[in-house]
N, C-alpha and C. Protein backbone atom coordinates (compact mmCIF):
# COMPACT_ATOMS: atom_id res chain seq x y z
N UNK A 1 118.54 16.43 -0.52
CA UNK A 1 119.90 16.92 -0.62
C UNK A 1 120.59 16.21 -1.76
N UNK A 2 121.33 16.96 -2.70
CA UNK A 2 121.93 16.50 -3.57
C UNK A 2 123.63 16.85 -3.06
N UNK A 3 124.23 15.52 -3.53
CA UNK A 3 125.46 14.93 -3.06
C UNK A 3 126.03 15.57 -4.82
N UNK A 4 127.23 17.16 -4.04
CA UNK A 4 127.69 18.40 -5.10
C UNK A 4 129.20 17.02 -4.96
N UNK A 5 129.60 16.66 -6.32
CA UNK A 5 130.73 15.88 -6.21
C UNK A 5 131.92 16.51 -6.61
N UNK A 6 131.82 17.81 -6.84
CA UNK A 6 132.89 18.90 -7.06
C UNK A 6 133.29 19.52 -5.73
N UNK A 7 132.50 19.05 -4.85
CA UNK A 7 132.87 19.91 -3.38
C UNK A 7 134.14 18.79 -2.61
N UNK A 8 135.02 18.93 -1.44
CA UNK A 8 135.69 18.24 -0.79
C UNK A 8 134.77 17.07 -0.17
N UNK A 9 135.84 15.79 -0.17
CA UNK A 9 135.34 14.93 0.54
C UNK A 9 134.53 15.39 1.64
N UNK A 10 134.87 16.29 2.46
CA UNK A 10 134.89 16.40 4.04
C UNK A 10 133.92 16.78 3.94
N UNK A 11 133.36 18.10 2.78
CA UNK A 11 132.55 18.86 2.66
C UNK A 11 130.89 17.50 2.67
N UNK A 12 131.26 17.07 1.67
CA UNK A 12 130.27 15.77 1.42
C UNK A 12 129.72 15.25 2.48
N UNK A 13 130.57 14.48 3.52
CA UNK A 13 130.70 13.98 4.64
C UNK A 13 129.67 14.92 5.18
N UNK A 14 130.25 16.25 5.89
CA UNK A 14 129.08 17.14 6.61
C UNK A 14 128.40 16.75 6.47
N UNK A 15 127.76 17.65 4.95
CA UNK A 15 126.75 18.02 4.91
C UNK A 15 125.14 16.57 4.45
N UNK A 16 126.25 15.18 4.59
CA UNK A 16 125.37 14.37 4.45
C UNK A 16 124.41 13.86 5.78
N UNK A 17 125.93 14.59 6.79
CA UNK A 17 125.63 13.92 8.54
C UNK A 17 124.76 15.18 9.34
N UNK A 18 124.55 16.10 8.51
CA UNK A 18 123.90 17.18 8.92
C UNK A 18 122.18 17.12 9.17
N UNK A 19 121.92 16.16 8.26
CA UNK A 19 120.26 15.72 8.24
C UNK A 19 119.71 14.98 9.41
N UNK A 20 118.77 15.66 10.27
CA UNK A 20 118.79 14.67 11.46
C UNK A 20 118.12 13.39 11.12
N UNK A 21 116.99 13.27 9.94
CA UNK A 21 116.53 11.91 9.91
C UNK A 21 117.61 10.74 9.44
N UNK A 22 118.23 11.15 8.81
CA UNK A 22 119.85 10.92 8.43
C UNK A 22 120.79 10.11 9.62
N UNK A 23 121.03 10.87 10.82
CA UNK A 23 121.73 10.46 11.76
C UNK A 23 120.99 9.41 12.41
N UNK A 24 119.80 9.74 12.24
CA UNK A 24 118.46 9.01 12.86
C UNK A 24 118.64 7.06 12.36
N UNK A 25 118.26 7.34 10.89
CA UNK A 25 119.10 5.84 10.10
C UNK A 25 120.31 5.29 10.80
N UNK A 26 121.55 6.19 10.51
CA UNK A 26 122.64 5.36 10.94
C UNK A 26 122.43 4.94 12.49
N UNK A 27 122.00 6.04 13.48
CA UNK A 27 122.09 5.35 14.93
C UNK A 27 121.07 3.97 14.31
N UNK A 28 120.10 4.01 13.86
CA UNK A 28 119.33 2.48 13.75
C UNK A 28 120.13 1.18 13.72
N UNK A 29 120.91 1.89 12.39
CA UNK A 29 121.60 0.75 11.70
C UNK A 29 122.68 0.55 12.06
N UNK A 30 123.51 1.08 13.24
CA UNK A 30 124.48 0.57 13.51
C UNK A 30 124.56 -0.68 14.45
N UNK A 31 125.63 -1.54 14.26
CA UNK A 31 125.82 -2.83 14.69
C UNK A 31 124.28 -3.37 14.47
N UNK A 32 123.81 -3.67 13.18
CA UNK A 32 122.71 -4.70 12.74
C UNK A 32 122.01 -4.23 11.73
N UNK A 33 121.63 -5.11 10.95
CA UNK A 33 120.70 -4.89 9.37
C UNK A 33 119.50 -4.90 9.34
N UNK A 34 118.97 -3.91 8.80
CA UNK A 34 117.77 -3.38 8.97
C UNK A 34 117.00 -3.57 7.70
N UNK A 35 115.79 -3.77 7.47
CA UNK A 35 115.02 -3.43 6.47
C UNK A 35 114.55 -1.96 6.38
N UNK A 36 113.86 -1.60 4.96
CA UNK A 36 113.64 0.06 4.88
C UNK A 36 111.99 -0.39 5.83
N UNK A 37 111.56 -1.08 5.77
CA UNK A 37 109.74 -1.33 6.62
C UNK A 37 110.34 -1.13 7.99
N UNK A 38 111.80 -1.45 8.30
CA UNK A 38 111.73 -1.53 9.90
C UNK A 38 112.35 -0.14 10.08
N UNK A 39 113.20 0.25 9.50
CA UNK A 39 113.83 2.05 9.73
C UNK A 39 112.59 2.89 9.57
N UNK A 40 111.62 2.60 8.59
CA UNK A 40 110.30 3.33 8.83
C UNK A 40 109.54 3.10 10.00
N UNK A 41 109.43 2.09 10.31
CA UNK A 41 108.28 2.13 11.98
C UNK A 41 109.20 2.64 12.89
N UNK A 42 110.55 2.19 12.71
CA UNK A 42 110.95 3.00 13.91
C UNK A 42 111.23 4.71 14.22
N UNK A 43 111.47 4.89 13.00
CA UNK A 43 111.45 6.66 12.62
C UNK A 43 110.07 7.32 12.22
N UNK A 44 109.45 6.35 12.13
CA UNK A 44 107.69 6.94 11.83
C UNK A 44 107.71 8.42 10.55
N UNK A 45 108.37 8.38 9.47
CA UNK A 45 108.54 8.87 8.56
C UNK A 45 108.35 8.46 7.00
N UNK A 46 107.51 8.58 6.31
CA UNK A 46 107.02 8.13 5.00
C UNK A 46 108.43 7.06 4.06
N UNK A 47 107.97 6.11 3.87
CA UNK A 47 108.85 5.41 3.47
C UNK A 47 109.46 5.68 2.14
N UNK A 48 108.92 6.52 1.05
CA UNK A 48 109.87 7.24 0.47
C UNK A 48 110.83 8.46 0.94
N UNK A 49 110.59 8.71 2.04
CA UNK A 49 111.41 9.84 2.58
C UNK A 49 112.66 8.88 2.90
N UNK A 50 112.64 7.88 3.65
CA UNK A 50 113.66 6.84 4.45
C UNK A 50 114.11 6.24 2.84
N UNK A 51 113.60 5.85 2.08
CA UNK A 51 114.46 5.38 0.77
C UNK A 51 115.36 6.50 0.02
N UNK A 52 114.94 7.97 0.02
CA UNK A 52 115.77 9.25 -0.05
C UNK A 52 117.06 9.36 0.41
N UNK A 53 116.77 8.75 1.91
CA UNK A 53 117.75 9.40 2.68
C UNK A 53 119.13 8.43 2.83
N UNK A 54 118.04 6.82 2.68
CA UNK A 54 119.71 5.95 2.49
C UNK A 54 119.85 5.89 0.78
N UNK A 55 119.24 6.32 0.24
CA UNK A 55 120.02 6.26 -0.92
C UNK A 55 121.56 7.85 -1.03
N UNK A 56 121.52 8.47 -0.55
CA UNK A 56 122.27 9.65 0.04
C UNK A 56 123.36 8.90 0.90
N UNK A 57 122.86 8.09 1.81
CA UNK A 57 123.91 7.61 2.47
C UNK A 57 125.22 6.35 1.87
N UNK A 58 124.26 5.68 0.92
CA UNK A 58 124.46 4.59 -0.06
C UNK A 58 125.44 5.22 -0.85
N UNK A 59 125.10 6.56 -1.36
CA UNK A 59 125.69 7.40 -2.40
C UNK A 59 127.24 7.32 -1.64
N UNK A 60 127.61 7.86 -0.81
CA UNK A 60 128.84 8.33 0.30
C UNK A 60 129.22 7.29 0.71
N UNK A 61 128.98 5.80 0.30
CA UNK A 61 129.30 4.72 1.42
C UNK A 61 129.06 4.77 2.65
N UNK A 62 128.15 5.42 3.32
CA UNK A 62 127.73 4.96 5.22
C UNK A 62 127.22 3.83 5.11
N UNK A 63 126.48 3.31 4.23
CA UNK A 63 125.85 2.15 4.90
C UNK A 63 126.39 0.92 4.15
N UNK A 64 126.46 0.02 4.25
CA UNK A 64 126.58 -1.65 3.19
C UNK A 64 124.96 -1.43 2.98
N UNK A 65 124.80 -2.68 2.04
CA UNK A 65 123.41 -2.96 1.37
C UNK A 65 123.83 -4.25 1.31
N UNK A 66 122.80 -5.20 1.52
CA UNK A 66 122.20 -6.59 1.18
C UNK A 66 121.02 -7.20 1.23
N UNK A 67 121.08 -7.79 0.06
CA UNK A 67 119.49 -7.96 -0.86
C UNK A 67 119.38 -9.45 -0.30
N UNK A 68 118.15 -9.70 0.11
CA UNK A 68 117.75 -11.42 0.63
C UNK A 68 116.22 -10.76 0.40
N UNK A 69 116.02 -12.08 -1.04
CA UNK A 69 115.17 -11.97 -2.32
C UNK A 69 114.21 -10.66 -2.38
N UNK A 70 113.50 -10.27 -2.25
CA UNK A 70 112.81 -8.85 -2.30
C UNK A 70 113.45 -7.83 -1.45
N UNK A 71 113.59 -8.50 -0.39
CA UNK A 71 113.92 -7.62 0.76
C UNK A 71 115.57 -6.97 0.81
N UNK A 72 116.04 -5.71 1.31
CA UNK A 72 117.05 -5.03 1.19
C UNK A 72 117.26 -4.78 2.24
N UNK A 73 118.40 -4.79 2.83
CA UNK A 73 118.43 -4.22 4.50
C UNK A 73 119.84 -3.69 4.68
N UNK A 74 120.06 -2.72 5.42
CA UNK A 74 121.27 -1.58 5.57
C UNK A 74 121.33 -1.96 6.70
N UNK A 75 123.28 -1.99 6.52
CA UNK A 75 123.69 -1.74 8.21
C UNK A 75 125.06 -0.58 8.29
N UNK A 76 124.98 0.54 9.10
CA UNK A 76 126.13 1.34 9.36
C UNK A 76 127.81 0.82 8.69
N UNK A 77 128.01 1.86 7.69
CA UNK A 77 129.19 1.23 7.30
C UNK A 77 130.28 1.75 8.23
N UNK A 78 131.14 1.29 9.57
CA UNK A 78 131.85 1.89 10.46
C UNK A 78 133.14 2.12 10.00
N UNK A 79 133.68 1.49 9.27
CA UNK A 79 134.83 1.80 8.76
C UNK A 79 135.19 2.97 7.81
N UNK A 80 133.94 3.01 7.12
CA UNK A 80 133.61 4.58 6.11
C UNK A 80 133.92 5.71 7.29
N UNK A 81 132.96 5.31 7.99
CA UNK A 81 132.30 6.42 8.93
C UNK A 81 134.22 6.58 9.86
N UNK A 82 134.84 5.52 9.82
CA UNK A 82 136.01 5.91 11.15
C UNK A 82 136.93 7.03 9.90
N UNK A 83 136.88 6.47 8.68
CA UNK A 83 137.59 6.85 7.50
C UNK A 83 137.14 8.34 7.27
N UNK A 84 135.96 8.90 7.09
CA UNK A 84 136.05 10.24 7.02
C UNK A 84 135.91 11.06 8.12
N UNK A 85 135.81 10.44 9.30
CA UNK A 85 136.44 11.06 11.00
C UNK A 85 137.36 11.59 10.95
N UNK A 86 138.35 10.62 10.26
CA UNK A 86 139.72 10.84 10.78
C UNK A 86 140.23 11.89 9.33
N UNK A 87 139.32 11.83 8.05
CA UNK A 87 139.42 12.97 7.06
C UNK A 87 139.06 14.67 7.94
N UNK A 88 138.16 14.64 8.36
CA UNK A 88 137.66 15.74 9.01
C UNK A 88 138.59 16.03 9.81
N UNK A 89 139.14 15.48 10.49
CA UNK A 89 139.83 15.45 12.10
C UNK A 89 141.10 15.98 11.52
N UNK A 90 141.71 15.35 10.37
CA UNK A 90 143.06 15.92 9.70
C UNK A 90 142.74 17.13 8.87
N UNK A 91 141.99 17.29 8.58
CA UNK A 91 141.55 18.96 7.63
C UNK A 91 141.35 19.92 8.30
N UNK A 92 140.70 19.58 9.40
CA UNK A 92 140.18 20.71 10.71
C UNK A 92 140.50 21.31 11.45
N UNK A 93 141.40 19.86 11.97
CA UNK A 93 142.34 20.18 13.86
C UNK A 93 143.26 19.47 13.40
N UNK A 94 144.15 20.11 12.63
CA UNK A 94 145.18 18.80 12.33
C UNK A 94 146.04 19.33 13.51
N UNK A 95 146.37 20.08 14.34
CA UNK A 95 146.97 20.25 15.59
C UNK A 95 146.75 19.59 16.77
N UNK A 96 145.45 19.14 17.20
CA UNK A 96 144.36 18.88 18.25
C UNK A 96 145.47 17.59 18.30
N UNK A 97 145.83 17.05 19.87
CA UNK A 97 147.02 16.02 20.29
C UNK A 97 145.88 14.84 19.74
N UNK A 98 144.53 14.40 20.04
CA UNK A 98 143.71 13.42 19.15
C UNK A 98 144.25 13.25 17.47
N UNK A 99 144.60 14.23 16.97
CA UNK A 99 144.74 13.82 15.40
C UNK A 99 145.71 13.79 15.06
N UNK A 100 146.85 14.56 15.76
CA UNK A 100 147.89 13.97 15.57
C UNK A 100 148.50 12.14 15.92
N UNK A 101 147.93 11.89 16.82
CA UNK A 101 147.87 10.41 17.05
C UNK A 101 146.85 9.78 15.92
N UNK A 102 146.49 10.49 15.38
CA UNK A 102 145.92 9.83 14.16
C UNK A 102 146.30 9.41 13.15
N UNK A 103 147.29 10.74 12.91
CA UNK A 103 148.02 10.64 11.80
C UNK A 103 149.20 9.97 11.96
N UNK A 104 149.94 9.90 13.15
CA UNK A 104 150.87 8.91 13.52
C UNK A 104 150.50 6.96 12.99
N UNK A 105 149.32 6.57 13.01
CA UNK A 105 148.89 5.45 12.81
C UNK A 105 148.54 5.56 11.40
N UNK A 106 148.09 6.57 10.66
CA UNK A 106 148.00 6.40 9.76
C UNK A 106 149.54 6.60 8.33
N UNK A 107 150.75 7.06 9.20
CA UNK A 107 151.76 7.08 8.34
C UNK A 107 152.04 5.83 8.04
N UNK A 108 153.16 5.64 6.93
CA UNK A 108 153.35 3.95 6.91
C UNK A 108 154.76 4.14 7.73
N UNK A 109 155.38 3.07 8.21
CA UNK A 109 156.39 2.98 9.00
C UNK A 109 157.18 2.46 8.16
N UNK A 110 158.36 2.88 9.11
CA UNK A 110 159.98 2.92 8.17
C UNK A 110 160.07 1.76 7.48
């Protein structure tokens, strides 16, 4: 999948979270850092496929990256991920009583 940077944020977002080996990574990597050798045994998927797929995610900010000397290891970026929730959630359902309390926290106050 190529990440179209003329399309909407939101659009991006989707269609990055749309890939199940994709969702597959982030459930891994959330709350803890992973190496690409350990997201591969655990997804049992060719390890250039798993370097594809977080580089896609890398692309969009889902994941952080940190290098300790050869080794590279990803962990769920949650704050990205709460950040284009609450993009989707305001583009979508900006009515839905959830996003409006969204957008309430996200105004700045008087």
């Amino acid at each position: 999948m190529v990440i179209y940077m003329n399309e909407p944020p939101e659009v991006q977002f989707a269609k990055t979270l749309a890939d199940e080996t994709r969702q597959e990574i982030m459930r891994l990597c959330c709350c803890r850092w992973m190496s690409v050798g350990e997201i591969t045994e655990q997804i049992g998927v060719a390890q250039p496929t798993i370097s594809h797929h977080l580089a896609i995610l890398r692309q969009m900010g889902l994941v952080k990256v940190r290098q300790e000397g050869r080794q590279t290891y990803y962990t769920l970026n949650q704050e990205r991920m709460v950040a284009c929730c609450g993009r989707l959630m305001l583009t979508f359902a900006p009515e839905e009583p959830a996003t409006q309390d969204l957008a309430e926290h996200l105004s700045p106050e008087p």
